[in-house]
Protein backbone atom coordinates (compact mmCIF):
# COMPACT_ATOMS: atom_id res chain seq x y z
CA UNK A 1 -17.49 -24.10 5.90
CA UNK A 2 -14.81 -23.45 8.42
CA UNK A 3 -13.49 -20.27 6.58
CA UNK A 4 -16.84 -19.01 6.37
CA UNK A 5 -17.86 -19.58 10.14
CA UNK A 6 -14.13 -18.08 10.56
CA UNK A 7 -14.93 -15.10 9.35
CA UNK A 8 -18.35 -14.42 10.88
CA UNK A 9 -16.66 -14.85 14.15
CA UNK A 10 -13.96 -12.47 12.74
CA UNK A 11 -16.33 -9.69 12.00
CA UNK A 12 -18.58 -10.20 15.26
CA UNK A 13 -15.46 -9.94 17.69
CA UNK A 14 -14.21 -6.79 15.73
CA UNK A 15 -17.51 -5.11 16.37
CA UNK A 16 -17.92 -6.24 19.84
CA UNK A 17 -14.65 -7.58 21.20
CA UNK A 18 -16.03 -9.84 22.73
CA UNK A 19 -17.00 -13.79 22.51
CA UNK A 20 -20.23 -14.46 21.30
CA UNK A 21 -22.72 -16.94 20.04
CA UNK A 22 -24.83 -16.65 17.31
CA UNK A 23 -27.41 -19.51 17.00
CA UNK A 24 -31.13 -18.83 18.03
CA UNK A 25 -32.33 -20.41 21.42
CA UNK A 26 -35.22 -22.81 21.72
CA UNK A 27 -38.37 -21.93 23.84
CA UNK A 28 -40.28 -24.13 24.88
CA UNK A 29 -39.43 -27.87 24.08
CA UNK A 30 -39.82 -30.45 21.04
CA UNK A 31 -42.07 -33.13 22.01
CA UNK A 32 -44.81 -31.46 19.87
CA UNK A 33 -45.37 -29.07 17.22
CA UNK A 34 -42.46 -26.30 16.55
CA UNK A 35 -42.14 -23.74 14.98
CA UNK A 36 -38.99 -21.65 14.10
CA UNK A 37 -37.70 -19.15 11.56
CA UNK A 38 -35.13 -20.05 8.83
CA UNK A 39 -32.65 -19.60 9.05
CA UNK A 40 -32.63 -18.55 12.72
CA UNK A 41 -28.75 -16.85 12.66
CA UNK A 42 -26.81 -15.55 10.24
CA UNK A 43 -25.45 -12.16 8.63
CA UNK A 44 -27.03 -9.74 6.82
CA UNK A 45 -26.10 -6.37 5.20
CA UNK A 46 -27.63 -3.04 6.83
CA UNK A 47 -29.42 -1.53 3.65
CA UNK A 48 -29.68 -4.94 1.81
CA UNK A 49 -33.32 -7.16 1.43
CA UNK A 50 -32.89 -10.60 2.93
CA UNK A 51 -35.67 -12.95 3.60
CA UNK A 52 -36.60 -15.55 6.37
CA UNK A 53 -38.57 -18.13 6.43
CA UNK A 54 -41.38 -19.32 8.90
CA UNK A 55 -41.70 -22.98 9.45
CA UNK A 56 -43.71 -25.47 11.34
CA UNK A 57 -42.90 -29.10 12.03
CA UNK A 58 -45.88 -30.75 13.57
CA UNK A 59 -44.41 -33.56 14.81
CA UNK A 60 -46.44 -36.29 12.75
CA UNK A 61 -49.69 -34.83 12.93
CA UNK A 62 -52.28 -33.06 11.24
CA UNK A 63 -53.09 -29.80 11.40
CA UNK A 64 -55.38 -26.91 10.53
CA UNK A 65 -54.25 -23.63 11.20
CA UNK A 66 -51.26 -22.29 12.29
CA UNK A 67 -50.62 -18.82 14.00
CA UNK A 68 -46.86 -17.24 13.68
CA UNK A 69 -46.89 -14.01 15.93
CA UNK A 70 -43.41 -12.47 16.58
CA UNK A 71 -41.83 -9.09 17.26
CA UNK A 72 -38.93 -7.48 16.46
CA UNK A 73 -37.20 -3.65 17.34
CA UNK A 74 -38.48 -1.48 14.70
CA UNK A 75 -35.18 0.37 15.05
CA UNK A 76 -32.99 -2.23 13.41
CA UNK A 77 -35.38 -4.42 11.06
CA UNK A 78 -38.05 -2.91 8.90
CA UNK A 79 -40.96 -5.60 7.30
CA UNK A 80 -40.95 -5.14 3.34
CA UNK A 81 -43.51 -7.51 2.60
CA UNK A 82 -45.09 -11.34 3.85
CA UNK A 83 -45.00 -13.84 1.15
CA UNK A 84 -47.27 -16.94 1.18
CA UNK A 85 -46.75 -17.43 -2.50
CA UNK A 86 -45.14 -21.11 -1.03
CA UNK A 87 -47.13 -21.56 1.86
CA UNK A 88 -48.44 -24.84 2.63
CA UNK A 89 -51.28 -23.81 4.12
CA UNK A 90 -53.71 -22.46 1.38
CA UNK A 91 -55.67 -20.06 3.60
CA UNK A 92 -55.29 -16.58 4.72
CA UNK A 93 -57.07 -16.08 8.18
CA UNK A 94 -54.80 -12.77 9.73
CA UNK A 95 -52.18 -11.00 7.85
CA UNK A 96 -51.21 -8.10 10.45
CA UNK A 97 -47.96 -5.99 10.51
CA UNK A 98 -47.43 -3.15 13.18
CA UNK A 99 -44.18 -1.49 12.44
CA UNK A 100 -44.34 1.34 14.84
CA UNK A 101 -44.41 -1.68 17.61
CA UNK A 102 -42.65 -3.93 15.65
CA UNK A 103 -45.14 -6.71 15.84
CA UNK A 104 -46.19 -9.37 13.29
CA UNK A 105 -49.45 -11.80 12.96
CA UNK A 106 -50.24 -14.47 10.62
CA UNK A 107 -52.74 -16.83 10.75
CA UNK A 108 -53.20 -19.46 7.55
CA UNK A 109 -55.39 -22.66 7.54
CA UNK A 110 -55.79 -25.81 5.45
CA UNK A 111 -59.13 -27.69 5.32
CA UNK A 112 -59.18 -31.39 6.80
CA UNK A 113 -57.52 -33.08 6.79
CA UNK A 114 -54.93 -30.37 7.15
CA UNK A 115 -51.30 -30.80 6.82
CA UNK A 116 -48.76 -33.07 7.68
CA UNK A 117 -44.88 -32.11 7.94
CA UNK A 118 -41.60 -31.83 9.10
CA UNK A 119 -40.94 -28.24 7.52
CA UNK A 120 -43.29 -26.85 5.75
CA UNK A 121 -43.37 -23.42 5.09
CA UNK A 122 -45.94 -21.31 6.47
CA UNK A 123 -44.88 -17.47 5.01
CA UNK A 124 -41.46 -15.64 4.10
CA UNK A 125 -40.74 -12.52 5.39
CA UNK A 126 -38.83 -9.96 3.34
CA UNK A 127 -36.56 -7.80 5.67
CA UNK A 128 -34.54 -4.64 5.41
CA UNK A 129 -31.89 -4.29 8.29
CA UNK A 130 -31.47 -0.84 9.70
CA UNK A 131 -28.28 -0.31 11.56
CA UNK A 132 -25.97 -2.25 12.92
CA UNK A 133 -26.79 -5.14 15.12
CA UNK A 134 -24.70 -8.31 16.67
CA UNK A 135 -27.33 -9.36 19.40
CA UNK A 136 -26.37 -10.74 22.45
CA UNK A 137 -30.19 -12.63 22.57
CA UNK A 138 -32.77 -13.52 20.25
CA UNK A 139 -33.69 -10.46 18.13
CA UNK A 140 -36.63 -11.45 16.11
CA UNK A 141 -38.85 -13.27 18.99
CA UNK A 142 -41.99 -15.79 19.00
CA UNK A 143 -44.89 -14.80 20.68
CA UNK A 144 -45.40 -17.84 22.56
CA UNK A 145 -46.64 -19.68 26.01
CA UNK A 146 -47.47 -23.03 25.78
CA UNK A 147 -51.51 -23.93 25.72
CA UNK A 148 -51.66 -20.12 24.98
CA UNK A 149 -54.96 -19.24 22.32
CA UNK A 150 -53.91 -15.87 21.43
CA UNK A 151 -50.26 -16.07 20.51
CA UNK A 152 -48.57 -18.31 18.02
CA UNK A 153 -50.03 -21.64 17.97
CA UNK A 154 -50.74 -24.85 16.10
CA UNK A 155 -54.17 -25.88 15.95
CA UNK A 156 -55.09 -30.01 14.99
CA UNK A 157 -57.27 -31.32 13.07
CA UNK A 158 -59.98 -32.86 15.68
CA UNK A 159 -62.44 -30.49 15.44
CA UNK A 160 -61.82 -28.99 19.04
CA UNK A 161 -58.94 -26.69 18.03
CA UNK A 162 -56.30 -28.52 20.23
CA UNK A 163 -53.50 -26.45 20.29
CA UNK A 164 -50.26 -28.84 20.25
CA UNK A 165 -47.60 -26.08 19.65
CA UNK A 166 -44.36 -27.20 22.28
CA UNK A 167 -41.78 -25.23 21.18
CA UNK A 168 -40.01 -22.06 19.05
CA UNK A 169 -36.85 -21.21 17.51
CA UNK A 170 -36.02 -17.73 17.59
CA UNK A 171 -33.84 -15.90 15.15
CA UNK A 172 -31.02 -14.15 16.27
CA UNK A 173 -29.78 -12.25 12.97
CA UNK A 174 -26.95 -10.39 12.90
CA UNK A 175 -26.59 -6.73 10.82
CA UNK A 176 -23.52 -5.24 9.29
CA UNK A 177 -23.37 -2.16 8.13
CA UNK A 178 -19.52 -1.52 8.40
CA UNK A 179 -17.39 -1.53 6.01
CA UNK A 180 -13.51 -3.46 6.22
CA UNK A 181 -10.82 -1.48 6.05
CA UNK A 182 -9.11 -0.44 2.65
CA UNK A 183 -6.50 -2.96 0.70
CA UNK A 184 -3.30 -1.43 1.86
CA UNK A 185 0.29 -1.02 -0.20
CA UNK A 186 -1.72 -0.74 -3.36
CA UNK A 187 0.72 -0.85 -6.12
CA UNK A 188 1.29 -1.07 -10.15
CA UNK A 189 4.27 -1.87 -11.83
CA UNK A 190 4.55 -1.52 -15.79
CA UNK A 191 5.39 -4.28 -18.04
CA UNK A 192 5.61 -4.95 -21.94
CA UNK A 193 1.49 -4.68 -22.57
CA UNK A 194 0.84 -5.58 -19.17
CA UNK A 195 1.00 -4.17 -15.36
CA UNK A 196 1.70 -6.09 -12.39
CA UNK A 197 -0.79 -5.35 -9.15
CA UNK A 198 0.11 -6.02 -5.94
CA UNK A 199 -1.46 -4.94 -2.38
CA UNK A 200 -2.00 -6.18 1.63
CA UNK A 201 -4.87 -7.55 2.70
CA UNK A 202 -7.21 -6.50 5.65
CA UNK A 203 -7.11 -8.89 8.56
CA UNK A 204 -10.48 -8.14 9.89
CA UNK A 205 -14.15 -8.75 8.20
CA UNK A 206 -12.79 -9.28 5.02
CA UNK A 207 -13.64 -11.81 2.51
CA UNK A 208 -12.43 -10.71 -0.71
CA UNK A 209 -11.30 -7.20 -2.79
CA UNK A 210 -12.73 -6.69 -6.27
CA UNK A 211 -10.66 -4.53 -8.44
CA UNK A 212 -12.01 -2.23 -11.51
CA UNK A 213 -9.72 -0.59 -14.52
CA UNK A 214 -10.66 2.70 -16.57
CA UNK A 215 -8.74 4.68 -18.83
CA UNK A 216 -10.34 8.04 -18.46
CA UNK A 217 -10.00 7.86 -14.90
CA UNK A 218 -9.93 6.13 -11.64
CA UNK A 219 -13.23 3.68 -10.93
CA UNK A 220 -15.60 5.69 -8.29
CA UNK A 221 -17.53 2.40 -7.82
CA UNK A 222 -17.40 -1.29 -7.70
CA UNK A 223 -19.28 -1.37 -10.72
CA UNK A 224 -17.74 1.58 -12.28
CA UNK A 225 -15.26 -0.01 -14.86
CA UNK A 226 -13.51 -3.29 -16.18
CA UNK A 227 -13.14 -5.67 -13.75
CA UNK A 228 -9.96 -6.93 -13.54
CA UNK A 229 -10.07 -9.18 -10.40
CA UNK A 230 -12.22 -10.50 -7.90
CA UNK A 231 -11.01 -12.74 -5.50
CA UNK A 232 -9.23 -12.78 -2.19
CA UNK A 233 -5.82 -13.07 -2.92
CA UNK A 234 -2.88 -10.16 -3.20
CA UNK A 235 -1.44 -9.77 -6.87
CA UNK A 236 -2.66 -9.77 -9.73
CA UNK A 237 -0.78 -9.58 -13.66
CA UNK A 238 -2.90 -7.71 -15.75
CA UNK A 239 -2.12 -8.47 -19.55
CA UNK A 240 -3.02 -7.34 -22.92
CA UNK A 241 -2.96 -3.92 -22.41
CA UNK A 242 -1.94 -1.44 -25.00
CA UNK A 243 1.61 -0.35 -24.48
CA UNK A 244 2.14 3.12 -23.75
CA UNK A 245 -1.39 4.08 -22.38
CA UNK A 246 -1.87 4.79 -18.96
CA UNK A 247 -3.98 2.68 -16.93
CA UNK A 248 -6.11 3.82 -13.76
CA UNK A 249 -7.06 1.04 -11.27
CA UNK A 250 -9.48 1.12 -7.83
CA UNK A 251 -9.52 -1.85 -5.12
CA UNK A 252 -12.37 -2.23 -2.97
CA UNK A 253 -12.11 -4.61 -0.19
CA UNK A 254 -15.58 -6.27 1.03
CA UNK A 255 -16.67 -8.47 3.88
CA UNK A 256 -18.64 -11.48 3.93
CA UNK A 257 -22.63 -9.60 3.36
CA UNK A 258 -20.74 -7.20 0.04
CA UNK A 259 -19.68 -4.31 2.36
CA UNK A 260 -17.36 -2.08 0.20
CA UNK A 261 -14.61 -0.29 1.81
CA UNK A 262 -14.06 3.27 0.12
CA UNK A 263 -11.58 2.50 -2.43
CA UNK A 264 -7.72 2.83 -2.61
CA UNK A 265 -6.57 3.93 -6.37
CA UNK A 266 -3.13 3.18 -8.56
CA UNK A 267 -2.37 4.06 -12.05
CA UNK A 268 0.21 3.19 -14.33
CA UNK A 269 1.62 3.03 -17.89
CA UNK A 270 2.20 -0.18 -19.56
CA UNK A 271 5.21 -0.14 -21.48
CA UNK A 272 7.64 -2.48 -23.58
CA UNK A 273 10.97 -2.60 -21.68
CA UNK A 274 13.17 -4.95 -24.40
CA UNK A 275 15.12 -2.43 -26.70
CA UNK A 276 15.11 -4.07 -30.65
CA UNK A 277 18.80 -5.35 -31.34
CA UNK A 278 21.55 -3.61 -33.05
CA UNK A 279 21.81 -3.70 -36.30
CA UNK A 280 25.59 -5.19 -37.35
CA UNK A 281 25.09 -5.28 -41.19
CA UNK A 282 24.60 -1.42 -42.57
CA UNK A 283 26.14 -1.34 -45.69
CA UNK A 284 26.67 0.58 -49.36
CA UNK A 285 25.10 -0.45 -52.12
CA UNK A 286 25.79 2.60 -54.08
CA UNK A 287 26.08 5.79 -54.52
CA UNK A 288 26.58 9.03 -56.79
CA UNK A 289 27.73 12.63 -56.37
CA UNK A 290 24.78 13.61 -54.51
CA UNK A 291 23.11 10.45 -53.08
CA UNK A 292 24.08 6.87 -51.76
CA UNK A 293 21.79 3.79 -51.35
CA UNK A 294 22.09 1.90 -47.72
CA UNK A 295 21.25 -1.65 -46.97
CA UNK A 296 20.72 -3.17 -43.36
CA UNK A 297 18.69 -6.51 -42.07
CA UNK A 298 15.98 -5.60 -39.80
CA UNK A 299 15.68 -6.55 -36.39
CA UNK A 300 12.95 -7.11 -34.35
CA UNK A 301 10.45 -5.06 -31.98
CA UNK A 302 12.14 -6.83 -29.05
CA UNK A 303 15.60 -8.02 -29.73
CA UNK A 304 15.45 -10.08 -32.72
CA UNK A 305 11.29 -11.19 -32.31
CA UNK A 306 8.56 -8.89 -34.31
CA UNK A 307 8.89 -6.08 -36.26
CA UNK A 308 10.08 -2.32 -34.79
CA UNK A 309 8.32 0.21 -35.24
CA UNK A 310 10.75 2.48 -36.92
CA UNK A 311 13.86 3.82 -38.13
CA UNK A 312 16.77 6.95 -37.20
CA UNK A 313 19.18 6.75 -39.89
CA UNK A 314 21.54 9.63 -39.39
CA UNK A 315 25.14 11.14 -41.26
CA UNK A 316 27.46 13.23 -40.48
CA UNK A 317 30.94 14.39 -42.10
CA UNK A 318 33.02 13.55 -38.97
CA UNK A 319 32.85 9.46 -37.44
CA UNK A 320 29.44 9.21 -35.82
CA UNK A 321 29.12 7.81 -31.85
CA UNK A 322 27.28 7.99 -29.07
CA UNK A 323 28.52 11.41 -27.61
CA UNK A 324 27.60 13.18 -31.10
CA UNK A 325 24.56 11.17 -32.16
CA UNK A 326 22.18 13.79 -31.61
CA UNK A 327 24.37 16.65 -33.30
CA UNK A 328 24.33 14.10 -36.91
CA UNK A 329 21.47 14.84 -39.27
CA UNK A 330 18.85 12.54 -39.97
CA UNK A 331 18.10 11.68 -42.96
CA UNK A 332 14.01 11.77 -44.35
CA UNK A 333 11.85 9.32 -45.35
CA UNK A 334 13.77 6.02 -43.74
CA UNK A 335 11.32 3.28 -44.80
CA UNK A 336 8.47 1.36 -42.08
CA UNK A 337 10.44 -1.32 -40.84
CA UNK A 338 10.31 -5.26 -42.27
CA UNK A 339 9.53 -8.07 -39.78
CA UNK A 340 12.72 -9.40 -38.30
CA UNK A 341 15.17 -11.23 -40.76
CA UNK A 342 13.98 -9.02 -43.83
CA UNK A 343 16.42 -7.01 -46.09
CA UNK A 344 15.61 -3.07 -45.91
CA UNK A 345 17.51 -0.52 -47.95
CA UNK A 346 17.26 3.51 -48.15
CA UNK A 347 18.58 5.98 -50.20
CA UNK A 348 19.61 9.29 -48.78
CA UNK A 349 20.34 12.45 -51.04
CA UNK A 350 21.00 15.77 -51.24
CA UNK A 351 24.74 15.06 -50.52
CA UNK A 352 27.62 17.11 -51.57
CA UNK A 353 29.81 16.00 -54.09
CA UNK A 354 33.40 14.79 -53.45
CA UNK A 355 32.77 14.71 -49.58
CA UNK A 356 33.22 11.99 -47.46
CA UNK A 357 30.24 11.22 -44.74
CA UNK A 358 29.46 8.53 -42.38
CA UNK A 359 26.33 6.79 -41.73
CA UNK A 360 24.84 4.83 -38.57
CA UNK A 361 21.29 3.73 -37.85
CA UNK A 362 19.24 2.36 -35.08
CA UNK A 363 16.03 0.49 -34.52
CA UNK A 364 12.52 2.11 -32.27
CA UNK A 365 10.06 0.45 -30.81
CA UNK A 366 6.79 1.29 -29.99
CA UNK A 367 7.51 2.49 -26.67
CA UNK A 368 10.24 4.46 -27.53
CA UNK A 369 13.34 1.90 -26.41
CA UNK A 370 16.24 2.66 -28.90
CA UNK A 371 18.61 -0.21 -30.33
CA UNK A 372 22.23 0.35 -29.94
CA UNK A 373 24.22 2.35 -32.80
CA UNK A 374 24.95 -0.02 -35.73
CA UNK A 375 28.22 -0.85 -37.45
CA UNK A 376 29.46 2.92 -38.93
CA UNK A 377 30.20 2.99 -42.46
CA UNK A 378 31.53 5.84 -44.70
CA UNK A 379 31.96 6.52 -48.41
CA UNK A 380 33.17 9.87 -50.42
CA UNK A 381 30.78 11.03 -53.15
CA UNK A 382 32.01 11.18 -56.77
CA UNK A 383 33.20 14.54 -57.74
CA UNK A 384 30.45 15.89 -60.13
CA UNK A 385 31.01 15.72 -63.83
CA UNK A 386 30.00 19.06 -64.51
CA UNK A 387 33.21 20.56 -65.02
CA UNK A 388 33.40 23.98 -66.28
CA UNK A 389 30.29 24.18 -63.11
CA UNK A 390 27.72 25.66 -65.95
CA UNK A 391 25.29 23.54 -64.66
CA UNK A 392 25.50 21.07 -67.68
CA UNK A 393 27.10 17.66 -68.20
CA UNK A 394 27.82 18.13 -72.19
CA UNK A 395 30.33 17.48 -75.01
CA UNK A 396 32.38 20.79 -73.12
CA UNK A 397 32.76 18.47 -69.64
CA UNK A 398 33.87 15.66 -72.16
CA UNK A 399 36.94 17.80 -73.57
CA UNK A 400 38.26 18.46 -70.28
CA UNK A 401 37.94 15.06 -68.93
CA UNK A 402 39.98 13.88 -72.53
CA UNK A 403 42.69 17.33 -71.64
CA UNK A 404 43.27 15.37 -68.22
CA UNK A 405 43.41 11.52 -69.62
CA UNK A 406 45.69 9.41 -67.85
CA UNK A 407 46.89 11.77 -65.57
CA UNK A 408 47.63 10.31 -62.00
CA UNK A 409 47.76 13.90 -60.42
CA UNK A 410 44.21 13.94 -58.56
CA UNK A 411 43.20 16.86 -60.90
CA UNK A 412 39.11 17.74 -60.95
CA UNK A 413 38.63 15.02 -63.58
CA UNK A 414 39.26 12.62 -61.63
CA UNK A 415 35.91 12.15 -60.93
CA UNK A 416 35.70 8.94 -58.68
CA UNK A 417 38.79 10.39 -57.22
CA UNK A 418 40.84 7.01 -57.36
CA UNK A 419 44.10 8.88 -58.67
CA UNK A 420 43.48 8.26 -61.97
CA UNK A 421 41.55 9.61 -64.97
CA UNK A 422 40.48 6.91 -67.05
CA UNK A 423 37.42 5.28 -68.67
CA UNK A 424 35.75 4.81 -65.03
CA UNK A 425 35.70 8.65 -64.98
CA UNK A 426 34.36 8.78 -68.61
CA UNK A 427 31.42 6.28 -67.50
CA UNK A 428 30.13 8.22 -64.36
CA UNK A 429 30.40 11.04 -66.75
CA UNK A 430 28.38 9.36 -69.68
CA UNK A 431 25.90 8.69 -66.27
CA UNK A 432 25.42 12.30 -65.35
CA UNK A 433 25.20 13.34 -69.24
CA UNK A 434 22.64 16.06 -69.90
C-alpha cells in the first residue's frame, strides 16, 4: 500500500508540482442517510473504461426510493452507460443522462418495506476519461441541499416521503493521459544461447517496464512480440536462445493506470564465447604412397563438454603453425565430430608419393570459435612400386626390385625408403600389385 500511494503522489506532483490531496470531501453531514460514489478518488487512464459505483447507507432505516443526481465537466469524463444490473433497489423510476451539460439522474425504488443498508448499491456508472485531469476539488459532484425534493435524496418508508438524506461523498477522480518517460541506457550483451539486458529506470510515474523480443524485427507494441519481462526491476538474462541469431528487443516503461512510454529498442546476437579444446593426440595410423589414415580424440563444443560442430584438418609439405595455417590445404570430407571423449579417425589422399607432409587439425563450434592448433605430426609416403612408371605394378616392377636386393644405397627400390631393399619393400609391393 505505501508504494502504491507513493507513486500516485509521484505522478500527481509531476503533473502539477505541487502538493495535493486526493480524497473526495463530505457535504453535508452523517447523522442520516449518505450517499457517496465508490470509490470517491483514485486514478484512471485517459482513453480507458473505468466504473464507479453509487451507494447509499441509510443509516438503519428503511427506505423507498432513492434519487442520485450529480454532474460532471463533459470535457474530461464522458457517461458510457448506467448499470443497475446489481442494484438493490428493484425499480427504475428516472434514468436521465445529459452529456452536453454533463448532468446525471437516477431515481430507483423498492416496495415496503424498502431497504435496509450500510452500502448498498444503487447503479454503476461506466466512464471514459477525456484528457488529463488532477483536480484540485471534487470533480464528479452530488446534487444536493439538505430537505431538498428535487435533487438527490433518500425517501423512507412512512408513507409521507420523508426525505432523510444528511450527507454526500463526492468523487474526486484523477485522469492520466501521460505517458513516463522511456527506460534509459537500454542495453544487450551476447552470451552462449543467451543475452544479458540491462537499462535505468524512470524516476517519475513509473510503475513497471514490460519488455517484448522478435526476430524479424524490433516490437512496435507492447503486445507486439514475446514477452520477455515484465516487472519493475533493471536487468534481465534472457536464456535459451539459439546461438548465432540475432535478437531484436523493445522496452516500454508504464505508470501506475498502463500508460506506455514510446519504446526504446536493442538488438543483439547470442553467441557461444568458449572455444572447444585443443586436440593433443593427432596421430598416424597408416599410410601408403598416396594416402595416410589420422586418428585424434574429440573434444568438446566448449572445452572438453558436448560435441563441436566440426572439423579443419589441414597439410602442408613445410611444418604447419599459426602464421601459415591459412596458406596449408585442407583436406575434404573430415568426418561430423563424436561427443567429447570419442575416438575419430580420417583418411586423407591424393598425396604424392615419397614426399614428406605434415598434418594439424582443430576443433569449430557452432559459433564459429576455433580450438587451438593440435600436436603437428609428419610422415613421408612410400615411394610407389610402379617402377619402370608404366602405370602397372607387375612381374616387370618385381625384377627390378630383385636387381636392387639388399642394396643399402637409397636406390628407387627402396620403396619405404628405410635404406634398405628387403622383403618390407617386396610386401608394399605385393600391396600395390596390379
Amino acid at each position: 500500500m505505501f508504494n502504491k500511494i507513493t507513486v500516485i503522489l509521484a505522478i500527481i506532483i509531476s503533473l502539477l508540482t505541487i502538493p495535493l490531496f486526493s480524497q473526495a470531501d463530505l457535504v453535508g453531514n452523517t447523522n442520516n442517510a449518505v450517499l457517496s460514489f465508490s470509490p470517491d478518488y483514485g486514478i484512471y487512464r485517459v482513453g480507458g473504461t473505468f466504473s464507479v459505483d453509487i451507494l447509499v447507507d441509510t443509516h438503519g432505516q428503511n427506505v423507498v426510493v432513492v434519487a442520485a443526481y450529480f454532474s460532471y465537466n463533459p470535457n474530461i469524463f464522458e457517461v458510457v452507460s448506467i448499470d443497475a444490473s446489481n442494484s438493490v433497489f428493484t425499480m427504475e423510476a428516472e434514468n436521465v443522462t445529459d452529456p452536453a451539460n454533463g448532468i446525471v439522474k437516477i431515481s430507483r425504488g423498492s416496495p415496503s418495506p424498502g431497504v435496509n443498508t450500510t452500502s448498498g448499491n444503487v447503479a454503476t456508472i461506466n466512464l471514459r476519461g477525456l484528457t488529463n485531469s488532477i483536480p484540485s476539488s471534487d470533480n464528479i459532484t452530488f446534487d444536493f441541499a439538505a430537505g431538498a425534493t428535487n435533487e438527490s435524496n433518500v425517501i423512507l418508508d412512512d408513507g409521507l416521503g420523508t426525505d432523510i438524506l444528511s450527507g454526500v461523498y463526492n468523487a474526486r477522480l484523477t485522469l492520466d493521459g501521460t505517458a513516463p518517460a522511456n527506460v534509459s541506457n537500454f542495453s544487450a550483451a551476447s552470451g552462449d544461447s543467451s543475452i544479458s539486458l540491462s537499462w535505468t529506470n524512470p524516476t517519475v510515474d513509473f510503475n513497471g517496464v514490460i519488455i517484448l523480443r522478435k526476430t524479424d524485427g524490433y516490437p512496435t507494441s507492447p503486445t507486439d512480440g514475446t514477452i520477455v519481462y515484465d516487472d519493475s526491476g533493471t536487468s534481465y538474462m534472457d536464456t535459451g536462445l539459439a546461438n548465432g541469431l540475432t535478437y531484436y528487443y523493445t522496452a516500454f516503461s508504464r505508470d501506475i493506470v498502463l500508460n506506455y512510454s514510446s519504446g526504446v529498442q536493442v538488438s543483439a546476437m547470442s553467441q557461444d564465447g568458449i572455444a572447444p579444446a585443443t586436440i593433443n593426440n593427432l596421430a598416424v595410423s597408416s599410410f601408403t604412397s598416396n594416402s595416410v589414415t589420422l586418428t585424434w580424440t574429440a573434444v568438446g563444443d566448449d572445452g572438453n563438454s558436448g560435441t563441436a560442430a566440426g572439423y579443419d584438418l589441414r597439410y602442408s609439405t613445410s611444418l604447419i603453425i599459426s602464421s601459415n595455417w591459412n596458406s596449408a590445404s585442407q583436406a575434404s570430407g573430415e568426418p561430423a565430430p563424436k561427443a567429447s571423449g570419442n575416438s575419430e579417425s580420417m583418411t586423407v589422399s591424393g598425396l604424392s608419393d615419397g614426399t614428406t607432409y605434415y598434418f594439424t587439425i582443430r576443433a569449430i563450434d557452432e559459433s564459429g570459435n576455433n580450438s587451438g592448433l593440435s600436436n603437428v605430426v609428419s610422415l613421408t609416403t612410400y615411394r610407389k612400386s610402379d617402377l619402370n612408371r608404366d602405370n602397372y605394378v607387375n612381374s616387370v616392377d618385381f625384377g627390378i626390385l630383385m636387381s636392387y636386393w639388399g642394396s643399402s644405397s637409397r636406390p628407387t627400390a627402396d620403396i619405404n625408403q628405410d635404406g634398405y631393399v628387403n622383403s618390407v619393400d617386396f610386401g608394399i609391393m605385393m600391396s600395390q600389385w596390379r
